[in-house]
N, C-alpha and C. Protein backbone atom coordinates (compact mmCIF):
# COMPACT_ATOMS: atom_id res chain seq x y z
N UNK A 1 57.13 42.33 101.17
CA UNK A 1 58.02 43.38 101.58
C UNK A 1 59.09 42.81 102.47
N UNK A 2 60.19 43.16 102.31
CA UNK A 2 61.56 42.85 103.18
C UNK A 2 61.67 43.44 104.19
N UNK A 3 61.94 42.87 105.58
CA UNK A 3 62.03 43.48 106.52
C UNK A 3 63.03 44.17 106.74
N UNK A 4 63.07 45.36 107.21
CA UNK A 4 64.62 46.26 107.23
C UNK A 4 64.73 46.04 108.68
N UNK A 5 66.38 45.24 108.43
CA UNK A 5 67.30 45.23 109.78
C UNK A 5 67.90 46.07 110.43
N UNK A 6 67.46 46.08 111.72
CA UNK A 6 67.86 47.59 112.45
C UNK A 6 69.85 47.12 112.68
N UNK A 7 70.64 47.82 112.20
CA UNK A 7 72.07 47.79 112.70
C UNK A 7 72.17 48.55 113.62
N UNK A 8 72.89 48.26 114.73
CA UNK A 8 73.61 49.15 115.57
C UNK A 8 74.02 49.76 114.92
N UNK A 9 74.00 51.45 115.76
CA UNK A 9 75.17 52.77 115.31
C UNK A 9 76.54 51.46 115.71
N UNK A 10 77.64 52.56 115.11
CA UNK A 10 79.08 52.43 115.79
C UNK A 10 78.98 53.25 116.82
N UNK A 11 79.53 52.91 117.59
CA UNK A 11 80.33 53.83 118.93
C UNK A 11 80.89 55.33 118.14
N UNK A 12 80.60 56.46 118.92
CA UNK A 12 81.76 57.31 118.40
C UNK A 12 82.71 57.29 119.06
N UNK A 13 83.66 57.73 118.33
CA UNK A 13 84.99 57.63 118.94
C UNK A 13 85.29 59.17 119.60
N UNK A 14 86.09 59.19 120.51
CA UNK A 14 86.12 60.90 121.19
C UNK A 14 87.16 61.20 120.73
N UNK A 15 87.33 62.02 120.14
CA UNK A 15 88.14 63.02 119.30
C UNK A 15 89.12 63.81 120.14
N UNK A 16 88.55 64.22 121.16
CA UNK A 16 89.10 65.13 122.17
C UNK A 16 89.27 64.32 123.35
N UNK A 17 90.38 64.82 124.30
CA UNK A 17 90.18 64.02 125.53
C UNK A 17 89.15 64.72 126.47
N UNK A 18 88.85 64.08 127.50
CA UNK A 18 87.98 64.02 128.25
C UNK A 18 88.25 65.52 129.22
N UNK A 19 89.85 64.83 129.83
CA UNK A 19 90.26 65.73 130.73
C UNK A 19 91.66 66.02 130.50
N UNK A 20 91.43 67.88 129.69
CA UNK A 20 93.19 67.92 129.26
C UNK A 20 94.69 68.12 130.56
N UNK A 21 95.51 67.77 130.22
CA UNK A 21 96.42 68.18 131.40
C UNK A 21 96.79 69.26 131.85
N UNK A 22 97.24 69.49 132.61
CA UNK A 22 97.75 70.84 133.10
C UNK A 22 98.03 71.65 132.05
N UNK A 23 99.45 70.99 131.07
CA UNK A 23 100.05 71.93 130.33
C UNK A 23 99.14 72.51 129.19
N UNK A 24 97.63 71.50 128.62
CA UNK A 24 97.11 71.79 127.72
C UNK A 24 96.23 72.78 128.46
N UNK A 25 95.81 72.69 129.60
CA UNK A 25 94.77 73.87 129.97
C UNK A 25 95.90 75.12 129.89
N UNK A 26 97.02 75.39 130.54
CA UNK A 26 98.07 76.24 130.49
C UNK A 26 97.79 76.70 128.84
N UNK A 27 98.30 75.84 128.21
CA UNK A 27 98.21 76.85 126.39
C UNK A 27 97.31 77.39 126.11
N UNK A 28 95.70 76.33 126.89
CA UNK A 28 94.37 77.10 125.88
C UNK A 28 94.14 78.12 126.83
N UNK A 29 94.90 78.61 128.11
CA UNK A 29 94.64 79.84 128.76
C UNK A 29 95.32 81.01 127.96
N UNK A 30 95.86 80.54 127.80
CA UNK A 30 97.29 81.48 127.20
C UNK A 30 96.90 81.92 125.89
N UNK A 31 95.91 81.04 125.18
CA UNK A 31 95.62 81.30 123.58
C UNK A 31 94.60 82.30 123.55
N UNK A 32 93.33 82.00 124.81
CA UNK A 32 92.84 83.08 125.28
C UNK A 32 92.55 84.02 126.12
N UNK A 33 93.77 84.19 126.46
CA UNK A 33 94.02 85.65 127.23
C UNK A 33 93.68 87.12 126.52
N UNK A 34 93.75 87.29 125.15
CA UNK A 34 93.35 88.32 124.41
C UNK A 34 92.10 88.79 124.65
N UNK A 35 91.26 87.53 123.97
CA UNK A 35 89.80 87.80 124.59
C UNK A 35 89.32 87.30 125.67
N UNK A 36 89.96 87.21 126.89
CA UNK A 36 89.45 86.91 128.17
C UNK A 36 89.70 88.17 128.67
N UNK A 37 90.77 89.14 128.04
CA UNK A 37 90.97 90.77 128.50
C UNK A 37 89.85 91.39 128.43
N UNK A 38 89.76 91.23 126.23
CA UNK A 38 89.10 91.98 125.96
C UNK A 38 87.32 92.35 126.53
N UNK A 39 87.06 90.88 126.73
CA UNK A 39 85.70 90.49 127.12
C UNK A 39 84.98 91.59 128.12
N UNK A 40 85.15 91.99 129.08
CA UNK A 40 84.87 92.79 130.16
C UNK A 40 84.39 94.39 129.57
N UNK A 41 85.51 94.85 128.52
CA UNK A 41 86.01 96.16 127.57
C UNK A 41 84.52 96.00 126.68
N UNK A 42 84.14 95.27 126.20
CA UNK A 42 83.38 94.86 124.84
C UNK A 42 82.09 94.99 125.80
N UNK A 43 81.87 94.20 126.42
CA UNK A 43 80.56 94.25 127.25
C UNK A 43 79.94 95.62 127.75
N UNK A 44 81.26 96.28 128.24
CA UNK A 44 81.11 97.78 129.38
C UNK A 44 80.59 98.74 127.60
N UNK A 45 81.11 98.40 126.53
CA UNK A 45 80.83 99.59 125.62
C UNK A 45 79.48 99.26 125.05
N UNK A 46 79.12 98.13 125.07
CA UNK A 46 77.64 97.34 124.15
C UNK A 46 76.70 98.41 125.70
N UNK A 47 77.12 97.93 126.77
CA UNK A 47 76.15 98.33 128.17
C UNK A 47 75.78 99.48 128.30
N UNK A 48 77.09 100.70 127.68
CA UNK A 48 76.97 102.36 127.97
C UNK A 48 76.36 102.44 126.55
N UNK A 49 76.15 101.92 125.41
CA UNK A 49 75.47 102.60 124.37
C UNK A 49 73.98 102.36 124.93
N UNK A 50 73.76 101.34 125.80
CA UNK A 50 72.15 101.48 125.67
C UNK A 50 71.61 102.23 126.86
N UNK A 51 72.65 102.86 127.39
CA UNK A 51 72.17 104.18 128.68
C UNK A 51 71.74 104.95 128.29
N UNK A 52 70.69 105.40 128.55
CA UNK A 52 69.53 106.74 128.23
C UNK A 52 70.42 107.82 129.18
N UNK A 53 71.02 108.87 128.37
CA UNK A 53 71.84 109.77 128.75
C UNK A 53 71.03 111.14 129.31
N UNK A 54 70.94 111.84 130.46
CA UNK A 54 70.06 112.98 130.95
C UNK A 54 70.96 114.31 129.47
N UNK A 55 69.96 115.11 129.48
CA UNK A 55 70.05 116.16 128.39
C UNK A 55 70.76 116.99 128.93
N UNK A 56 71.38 117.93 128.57
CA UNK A 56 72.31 118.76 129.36
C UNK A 56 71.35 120.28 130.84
N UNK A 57 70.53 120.30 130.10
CA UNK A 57 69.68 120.99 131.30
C UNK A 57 69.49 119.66 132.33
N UNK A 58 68.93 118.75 132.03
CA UNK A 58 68.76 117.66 133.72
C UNK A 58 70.02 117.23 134.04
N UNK A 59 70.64 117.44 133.47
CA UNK A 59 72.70 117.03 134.31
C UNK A 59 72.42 118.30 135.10
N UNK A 60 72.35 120.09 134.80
CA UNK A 60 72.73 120.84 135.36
C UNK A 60 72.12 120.71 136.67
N UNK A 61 70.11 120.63 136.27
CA UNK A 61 69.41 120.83 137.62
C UNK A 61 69.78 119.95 138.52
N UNK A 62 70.27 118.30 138.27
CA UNK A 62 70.72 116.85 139.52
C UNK A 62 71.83 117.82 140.17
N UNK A 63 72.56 118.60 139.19
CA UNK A 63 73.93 118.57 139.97
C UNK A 63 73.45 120.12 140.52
N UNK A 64 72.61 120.80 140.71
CA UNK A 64 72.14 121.86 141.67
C UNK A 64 72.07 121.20 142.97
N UNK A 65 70.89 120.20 142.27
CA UNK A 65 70.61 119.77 143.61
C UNK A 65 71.32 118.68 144.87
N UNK A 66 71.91 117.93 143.96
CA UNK A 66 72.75 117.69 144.62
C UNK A 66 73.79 118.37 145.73
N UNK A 67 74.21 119.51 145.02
CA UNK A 67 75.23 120.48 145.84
C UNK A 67 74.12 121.36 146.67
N UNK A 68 72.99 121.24 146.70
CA UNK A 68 72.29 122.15 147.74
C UNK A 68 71.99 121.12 148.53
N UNK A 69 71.65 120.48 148.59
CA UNK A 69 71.54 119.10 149.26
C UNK A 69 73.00 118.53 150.05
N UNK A 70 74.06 119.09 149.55
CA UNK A 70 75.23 118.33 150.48
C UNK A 70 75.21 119.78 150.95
N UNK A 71 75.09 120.81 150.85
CA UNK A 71 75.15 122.56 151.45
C UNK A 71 74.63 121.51 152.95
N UNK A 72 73.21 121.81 152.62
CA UNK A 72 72.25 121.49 153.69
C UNK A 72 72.68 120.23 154.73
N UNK A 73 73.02 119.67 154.19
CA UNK A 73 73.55 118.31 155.32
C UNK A 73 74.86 118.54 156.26
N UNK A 74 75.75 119.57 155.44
CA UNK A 74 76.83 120.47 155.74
C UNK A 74 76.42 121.05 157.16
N UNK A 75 75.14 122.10 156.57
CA UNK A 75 74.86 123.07 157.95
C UNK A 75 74.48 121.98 159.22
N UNK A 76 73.40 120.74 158.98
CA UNK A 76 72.74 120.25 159.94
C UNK A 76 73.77 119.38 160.91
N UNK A 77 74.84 118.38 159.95
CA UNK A 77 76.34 117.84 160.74
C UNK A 77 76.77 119.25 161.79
N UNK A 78 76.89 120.01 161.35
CA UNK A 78 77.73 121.43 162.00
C UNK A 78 76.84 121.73 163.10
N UNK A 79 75.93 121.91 162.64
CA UNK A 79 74.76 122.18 164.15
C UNK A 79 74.96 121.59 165.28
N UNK A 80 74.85 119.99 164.59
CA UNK A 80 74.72 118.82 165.48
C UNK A 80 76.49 118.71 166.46
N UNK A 81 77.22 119.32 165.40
CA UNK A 81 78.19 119.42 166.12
C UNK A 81 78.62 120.41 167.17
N UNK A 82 78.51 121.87 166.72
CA UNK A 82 78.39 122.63 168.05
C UNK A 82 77.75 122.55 169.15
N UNK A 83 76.27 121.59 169.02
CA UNK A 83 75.67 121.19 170.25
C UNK A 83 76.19 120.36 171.28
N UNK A 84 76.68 118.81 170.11
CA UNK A 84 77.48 118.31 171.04
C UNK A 84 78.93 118.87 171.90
N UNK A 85 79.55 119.70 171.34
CA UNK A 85 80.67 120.47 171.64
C UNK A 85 80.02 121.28 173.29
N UNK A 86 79.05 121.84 172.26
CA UNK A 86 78.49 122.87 173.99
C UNK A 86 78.37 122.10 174.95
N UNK A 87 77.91 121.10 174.80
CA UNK A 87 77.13 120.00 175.56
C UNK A 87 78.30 119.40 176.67
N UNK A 88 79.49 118.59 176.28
CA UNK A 88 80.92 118.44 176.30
C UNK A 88 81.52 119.60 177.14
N UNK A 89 81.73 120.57 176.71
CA UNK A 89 81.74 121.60 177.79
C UNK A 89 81.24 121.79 178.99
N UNK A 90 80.02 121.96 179.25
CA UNK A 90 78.92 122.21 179.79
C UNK A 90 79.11 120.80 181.29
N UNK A 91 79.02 119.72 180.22
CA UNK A 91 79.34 118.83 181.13
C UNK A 91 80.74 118.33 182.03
N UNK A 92 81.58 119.46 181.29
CA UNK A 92 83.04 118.90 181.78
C UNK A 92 83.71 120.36 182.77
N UNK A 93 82.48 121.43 182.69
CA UNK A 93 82.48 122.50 183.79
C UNK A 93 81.41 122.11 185.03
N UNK A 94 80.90 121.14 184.84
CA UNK A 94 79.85 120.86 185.93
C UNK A 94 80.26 119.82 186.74
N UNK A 95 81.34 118.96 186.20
CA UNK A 95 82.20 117.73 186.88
C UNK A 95 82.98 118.56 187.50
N UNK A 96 83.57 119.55 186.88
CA UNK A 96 85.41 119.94 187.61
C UNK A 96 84.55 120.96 188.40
């Protein structure tokens, strides 16, 4: 049997440069600016199709509660505020 001679590969040769210049990064920005727009647009619509959407009765009841819930935080700020108000008073008839 003949012994098979191992040859070196060739070198490859680089096709492309290494590091393009300014002006070539400038064009390949410029070539993709379309889809460097679009990219963001495409993602946000793939992202909202796979949102599990509330049914139209649980939109209504969140948004009850929600608005009874800012009602209520409404009255307790206001409370907290006429107290401090009285308070402010109280203390600025007891100085003078």
């Amino acid at each position: 049997m003949a012994e098979e001679k191992k040859v070196p590969a060739a070198p490859k040769k680089a096709t492309a440069k290494a590091n393009p210049s300014g002006w070539e990064k400038f064009v390949n920005g410029v070539k993709k600016l379309p889809q460097t727009i679009a990219k963001p647009f495409k993602d946000m619509y793939y992202e909202l199709k796979r949102v599990t959407w509330p049914t139209k009765r649980k939109l209504i009841v969140y948004s009850v509660i929600v608005l009874v819930f800012m009602l209520l935080m409404g009255i307790v700020i206001g409370l907290f505020d006429l107290g401090a108000s009285a308070l402010v008073r109280a203390l600025g008839s007891v100085a003078s």
